[in-house]
C-alpha atoms as a PDB file:
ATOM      1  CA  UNK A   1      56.833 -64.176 -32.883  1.00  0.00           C
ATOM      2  CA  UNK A   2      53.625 -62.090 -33.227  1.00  0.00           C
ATOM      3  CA  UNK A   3      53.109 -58.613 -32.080  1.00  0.00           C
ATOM      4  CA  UNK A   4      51.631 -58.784 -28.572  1.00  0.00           C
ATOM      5  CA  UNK A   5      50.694 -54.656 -28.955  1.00  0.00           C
ATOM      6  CA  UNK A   6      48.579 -55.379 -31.630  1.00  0.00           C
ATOM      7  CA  UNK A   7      46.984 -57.923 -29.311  1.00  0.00           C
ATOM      8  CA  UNK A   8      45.962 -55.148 -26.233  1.00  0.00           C
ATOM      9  CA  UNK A   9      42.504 -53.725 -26.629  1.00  0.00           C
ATOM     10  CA  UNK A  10      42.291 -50.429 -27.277  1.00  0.00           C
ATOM     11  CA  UNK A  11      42.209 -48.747 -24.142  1.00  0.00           C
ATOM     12  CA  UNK A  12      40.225 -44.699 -23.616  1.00  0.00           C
ATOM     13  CA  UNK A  13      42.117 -43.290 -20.364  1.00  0.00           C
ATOM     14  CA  UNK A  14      39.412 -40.335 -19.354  1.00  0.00           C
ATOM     15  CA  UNK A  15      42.140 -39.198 -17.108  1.00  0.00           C
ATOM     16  CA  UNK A  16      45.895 -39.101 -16.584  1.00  0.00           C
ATOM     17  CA  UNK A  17      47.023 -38.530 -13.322  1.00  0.00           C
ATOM     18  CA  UNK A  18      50.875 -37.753 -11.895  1.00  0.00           C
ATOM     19  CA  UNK A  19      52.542 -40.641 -10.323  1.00  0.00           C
ATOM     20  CA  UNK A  20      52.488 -40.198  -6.688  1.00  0.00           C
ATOM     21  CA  UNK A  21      56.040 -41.087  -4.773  1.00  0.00           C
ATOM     22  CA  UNK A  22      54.157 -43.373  -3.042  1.00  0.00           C
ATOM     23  CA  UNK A  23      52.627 -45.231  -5.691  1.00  0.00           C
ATOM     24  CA  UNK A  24      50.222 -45.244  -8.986  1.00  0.00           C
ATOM     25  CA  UNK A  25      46.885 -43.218  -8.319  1.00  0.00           C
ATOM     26  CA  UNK A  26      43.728 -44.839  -9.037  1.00  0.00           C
ATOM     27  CA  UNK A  27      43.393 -43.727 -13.335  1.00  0.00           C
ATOM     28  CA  UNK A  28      39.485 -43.019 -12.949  1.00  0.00           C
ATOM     29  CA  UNK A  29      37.781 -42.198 -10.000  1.00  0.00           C
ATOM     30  CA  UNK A  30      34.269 -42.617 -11.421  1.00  0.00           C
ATOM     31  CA  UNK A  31      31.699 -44.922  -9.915  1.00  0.00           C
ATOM     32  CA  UNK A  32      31.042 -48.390 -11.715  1.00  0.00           C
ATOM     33  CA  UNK A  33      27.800 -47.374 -11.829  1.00  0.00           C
ATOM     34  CA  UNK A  34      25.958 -43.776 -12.503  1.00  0.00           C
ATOM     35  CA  UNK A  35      22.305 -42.949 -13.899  1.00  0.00           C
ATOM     36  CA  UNK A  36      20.511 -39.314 -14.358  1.00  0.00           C
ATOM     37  CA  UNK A  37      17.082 -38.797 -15.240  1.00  0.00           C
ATOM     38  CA  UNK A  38      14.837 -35.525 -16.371  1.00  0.00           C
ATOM     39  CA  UNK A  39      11.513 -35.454 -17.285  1.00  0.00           C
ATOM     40  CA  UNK A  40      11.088 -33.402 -20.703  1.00  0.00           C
ATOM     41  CA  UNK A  41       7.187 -32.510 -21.964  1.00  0.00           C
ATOM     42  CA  UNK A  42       5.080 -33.468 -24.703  1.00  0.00           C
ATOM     43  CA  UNK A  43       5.790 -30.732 -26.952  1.00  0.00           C
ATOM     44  CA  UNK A  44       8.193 -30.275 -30.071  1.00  0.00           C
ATOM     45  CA  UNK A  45      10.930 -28.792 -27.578  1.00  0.00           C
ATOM     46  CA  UNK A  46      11.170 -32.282 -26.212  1.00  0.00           C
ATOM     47  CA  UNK A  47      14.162 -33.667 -28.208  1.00  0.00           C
ATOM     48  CA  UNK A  48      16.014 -30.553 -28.086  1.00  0.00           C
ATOM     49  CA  UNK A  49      15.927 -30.594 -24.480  1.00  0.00           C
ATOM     50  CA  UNK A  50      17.066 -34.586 -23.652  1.00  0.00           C
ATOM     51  CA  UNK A  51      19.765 -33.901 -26.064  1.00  0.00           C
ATOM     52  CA  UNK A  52      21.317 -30.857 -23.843  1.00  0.00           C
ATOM     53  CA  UNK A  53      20.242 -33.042 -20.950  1.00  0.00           C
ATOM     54  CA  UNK A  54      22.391 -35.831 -22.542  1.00  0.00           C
ATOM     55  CA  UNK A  55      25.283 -33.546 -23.627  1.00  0.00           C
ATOM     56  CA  UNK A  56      25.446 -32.342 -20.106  1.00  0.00           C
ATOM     57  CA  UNK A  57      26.073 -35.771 -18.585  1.00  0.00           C
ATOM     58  CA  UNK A  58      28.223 -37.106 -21.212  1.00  0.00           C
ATOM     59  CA  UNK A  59      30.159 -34.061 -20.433  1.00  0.00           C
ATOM     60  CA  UNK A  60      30.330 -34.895 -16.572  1.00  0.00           C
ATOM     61  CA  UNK A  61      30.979 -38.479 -17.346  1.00  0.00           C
ATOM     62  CA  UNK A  62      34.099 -37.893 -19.633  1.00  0.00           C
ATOM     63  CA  UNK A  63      31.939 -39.561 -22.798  1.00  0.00           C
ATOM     64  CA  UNK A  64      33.916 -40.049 -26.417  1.00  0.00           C
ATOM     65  CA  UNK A  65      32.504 -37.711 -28.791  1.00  0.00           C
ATOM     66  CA  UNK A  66      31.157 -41.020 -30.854  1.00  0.00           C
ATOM     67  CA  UNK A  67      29.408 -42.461 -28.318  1.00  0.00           C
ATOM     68  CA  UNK A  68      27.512 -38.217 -27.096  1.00  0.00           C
ATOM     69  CA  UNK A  69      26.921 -38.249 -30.736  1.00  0.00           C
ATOM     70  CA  UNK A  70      25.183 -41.712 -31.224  1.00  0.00           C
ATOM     71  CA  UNK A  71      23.701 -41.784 -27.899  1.00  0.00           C
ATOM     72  CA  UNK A  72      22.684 -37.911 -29.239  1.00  0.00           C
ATOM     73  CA  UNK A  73      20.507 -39.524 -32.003  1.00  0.00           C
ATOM     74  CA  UNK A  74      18.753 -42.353 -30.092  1.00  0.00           C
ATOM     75  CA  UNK A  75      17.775 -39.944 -27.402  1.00  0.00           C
ATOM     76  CA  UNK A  76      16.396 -37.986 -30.028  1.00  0.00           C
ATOM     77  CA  UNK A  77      14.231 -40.214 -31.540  1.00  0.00           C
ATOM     78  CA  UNK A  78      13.380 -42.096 -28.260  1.00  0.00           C
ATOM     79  CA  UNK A  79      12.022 -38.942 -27.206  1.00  0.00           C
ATOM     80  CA  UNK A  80      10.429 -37.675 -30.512  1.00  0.00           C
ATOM     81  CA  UNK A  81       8.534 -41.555 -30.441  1.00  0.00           C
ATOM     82  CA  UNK A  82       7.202 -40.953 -27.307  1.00  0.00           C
ATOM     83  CA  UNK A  83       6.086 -36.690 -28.145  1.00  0.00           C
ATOM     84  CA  UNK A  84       4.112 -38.212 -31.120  1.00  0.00           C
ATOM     85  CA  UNK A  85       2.796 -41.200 -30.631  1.00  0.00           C
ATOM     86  CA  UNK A  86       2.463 -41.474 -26.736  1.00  0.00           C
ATOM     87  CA  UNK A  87       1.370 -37.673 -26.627  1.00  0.00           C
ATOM     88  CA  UNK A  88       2.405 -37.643 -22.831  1.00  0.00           C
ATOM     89  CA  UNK A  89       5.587 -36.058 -21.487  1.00  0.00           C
ATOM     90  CA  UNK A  90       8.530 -38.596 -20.890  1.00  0.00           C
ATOM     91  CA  UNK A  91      11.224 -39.428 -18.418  1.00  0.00           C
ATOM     92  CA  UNK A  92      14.389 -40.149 -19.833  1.00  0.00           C
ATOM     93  CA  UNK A  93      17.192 -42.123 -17.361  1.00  0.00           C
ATOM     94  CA  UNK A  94      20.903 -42.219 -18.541  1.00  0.00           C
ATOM     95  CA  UNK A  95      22.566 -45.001 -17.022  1.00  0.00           C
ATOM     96  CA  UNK A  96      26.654 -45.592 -17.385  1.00  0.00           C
ATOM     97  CA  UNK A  97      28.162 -48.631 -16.213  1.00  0.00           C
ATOM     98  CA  UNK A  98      31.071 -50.687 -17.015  1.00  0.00           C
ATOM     99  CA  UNK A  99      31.455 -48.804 -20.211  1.00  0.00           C
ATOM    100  CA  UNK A 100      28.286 -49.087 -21.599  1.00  0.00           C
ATOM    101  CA  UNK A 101      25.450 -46.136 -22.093  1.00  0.00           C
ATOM    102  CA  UNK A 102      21.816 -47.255 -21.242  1.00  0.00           C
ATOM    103  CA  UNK A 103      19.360 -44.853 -22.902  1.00  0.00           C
ATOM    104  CA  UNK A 104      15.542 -45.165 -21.149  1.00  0.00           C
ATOM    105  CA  UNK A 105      12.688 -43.444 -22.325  1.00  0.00           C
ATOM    106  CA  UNK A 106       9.227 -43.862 -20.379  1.00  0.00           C
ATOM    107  CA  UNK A 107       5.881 -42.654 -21.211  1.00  0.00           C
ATOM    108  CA  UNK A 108       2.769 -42.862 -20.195  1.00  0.00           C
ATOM    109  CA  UNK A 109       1.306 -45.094 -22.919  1.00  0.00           C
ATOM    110  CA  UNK A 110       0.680 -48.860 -23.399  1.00  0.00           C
ATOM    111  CA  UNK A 111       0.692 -48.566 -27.298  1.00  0.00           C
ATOM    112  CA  UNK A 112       3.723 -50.754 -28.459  1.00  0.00           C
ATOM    113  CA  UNK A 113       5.618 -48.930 -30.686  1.00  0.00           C
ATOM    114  CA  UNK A 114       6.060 -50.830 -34.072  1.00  0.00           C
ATOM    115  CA  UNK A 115       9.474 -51.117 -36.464  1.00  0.00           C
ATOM    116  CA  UNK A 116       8.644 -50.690 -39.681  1.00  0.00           C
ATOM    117  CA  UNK A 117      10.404 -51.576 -42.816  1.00  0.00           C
ATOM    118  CA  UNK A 118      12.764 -49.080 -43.800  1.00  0.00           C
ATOM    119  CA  UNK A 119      11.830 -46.870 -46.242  1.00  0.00           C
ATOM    120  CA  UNK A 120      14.656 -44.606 -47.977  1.00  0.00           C
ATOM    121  CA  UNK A 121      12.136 -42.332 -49.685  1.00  0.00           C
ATOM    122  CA  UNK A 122       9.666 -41.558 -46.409  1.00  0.00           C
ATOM    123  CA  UNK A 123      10.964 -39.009 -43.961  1.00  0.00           C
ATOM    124  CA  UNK A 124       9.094 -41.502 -40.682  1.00  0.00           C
ATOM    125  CA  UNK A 125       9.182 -44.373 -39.398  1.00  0.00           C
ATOM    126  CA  UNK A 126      12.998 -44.666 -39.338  1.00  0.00           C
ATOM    127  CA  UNK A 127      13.660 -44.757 -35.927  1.00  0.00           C
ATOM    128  CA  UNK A 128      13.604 -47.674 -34.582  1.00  0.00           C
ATOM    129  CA  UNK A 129      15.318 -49.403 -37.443  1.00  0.00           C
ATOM    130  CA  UNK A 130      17.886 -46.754 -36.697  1.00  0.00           C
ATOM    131  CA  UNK A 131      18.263 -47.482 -33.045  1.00  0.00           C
ATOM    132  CA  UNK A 132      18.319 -51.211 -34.021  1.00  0.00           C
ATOM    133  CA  UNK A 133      21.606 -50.346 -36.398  1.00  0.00           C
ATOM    134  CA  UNK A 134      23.523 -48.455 -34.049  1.00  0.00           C
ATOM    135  CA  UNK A 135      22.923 -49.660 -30.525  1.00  0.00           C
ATOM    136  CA  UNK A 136      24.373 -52.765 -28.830  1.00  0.00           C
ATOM    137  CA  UNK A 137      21.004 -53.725 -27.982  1.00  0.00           C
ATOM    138  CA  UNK A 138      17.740 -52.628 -27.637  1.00  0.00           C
ATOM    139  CA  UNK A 139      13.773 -53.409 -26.186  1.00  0.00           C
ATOM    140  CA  UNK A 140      10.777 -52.575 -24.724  1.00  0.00           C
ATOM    141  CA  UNK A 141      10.033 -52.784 -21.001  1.00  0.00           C
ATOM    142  CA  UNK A 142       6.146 -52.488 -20.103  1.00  0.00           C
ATOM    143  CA  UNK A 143       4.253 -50.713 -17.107  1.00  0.00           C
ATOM    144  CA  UNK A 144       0.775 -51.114 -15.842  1.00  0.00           C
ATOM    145  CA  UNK A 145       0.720 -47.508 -16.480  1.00  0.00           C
ATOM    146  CA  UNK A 146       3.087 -46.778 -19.937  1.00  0.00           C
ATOM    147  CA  UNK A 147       6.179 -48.548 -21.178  1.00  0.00           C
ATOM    148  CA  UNK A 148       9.966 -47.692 -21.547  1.00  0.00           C
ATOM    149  CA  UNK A 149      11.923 -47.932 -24.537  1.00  0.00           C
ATOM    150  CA  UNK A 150      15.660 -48.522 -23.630  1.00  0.00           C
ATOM    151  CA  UNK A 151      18.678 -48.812 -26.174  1.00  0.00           C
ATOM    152  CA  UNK A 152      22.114 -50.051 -24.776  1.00  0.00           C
ATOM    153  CA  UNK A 153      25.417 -48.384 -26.253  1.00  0.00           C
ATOM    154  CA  UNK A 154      28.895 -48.858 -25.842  1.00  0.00           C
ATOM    155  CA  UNK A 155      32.093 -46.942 -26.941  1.00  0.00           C
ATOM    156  CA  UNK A 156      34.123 -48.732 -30.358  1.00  0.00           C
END
């Protein structure tokens, strides 16, 4: 007979709540669905800030340390893309729903960005290949006026 708990998918419970006498409470009261958004400049203070911006919701939404941490870097480097090579400030939109983290960065540029090969030895240009490694998913939407580089992640 095989082992049906080795079966169950690993379950995160954000929160445990008392049985009620008159039944089980609901386990998580969050919304299927949440986004946030900030705008951060075009300056080298830019990464620093979507990263508290980012800790702060993955805070409010009950996030696993592993997914604030990746989600930490592509934010990051989303951001530090669009300080130096779009040179305009950026809006970035958080986006949580059925347990997956939707990073969007827009700028104001039409300039597609471009993955290089990685390079070990070079300190650039390993973003993107970077994003590509640890997110679910990842693309490029484009605007008549800029273009938004999203990067879909979800908790192991």
């Amino acid at each position: 007979m095989p082992d049906n708990v080795s079966l169950l998918p690993r379950v995160h419970c954000a929160h445990f709540y008392p049985v009620a006498e008159a039944g089980v409470r609901h386990v998580d009261d969050r919304p299927a669905r949440v986004t946030r958004d900030c705008t951060v400049p075009a300056d080298p203070s830019a990464s620093a800030a979507a990263r508290r911006f980012l800790q702060q919701a993955a805070a409010d939404w009950d996030l696993s340390p592993d997914l604030t941490e990746i989600a930490q870097l592509v934010v990051s480097e989303l951001v530090s893309n669009a300080v130096e090579h779009a040179g305009t400030s950026s809006t970035v939109v958080l986006e949580l729903s059925d347990g997956e983290l939707t990073v969007r960065v827009r700028d104001s540029s039409t300039v597609q960005p471009v993955a290089r090969p990685l390079d070990m030895v070079s300190f650039r240009g390993r973003g993107l290949p970077l994003i590509d490694r640890v997110s679910e998913r990842w693309g490029i939407e484009n605007h008549s006026d800029g273009k938004t580089v999203w990067a879909t992640l979800s908790d192991v």
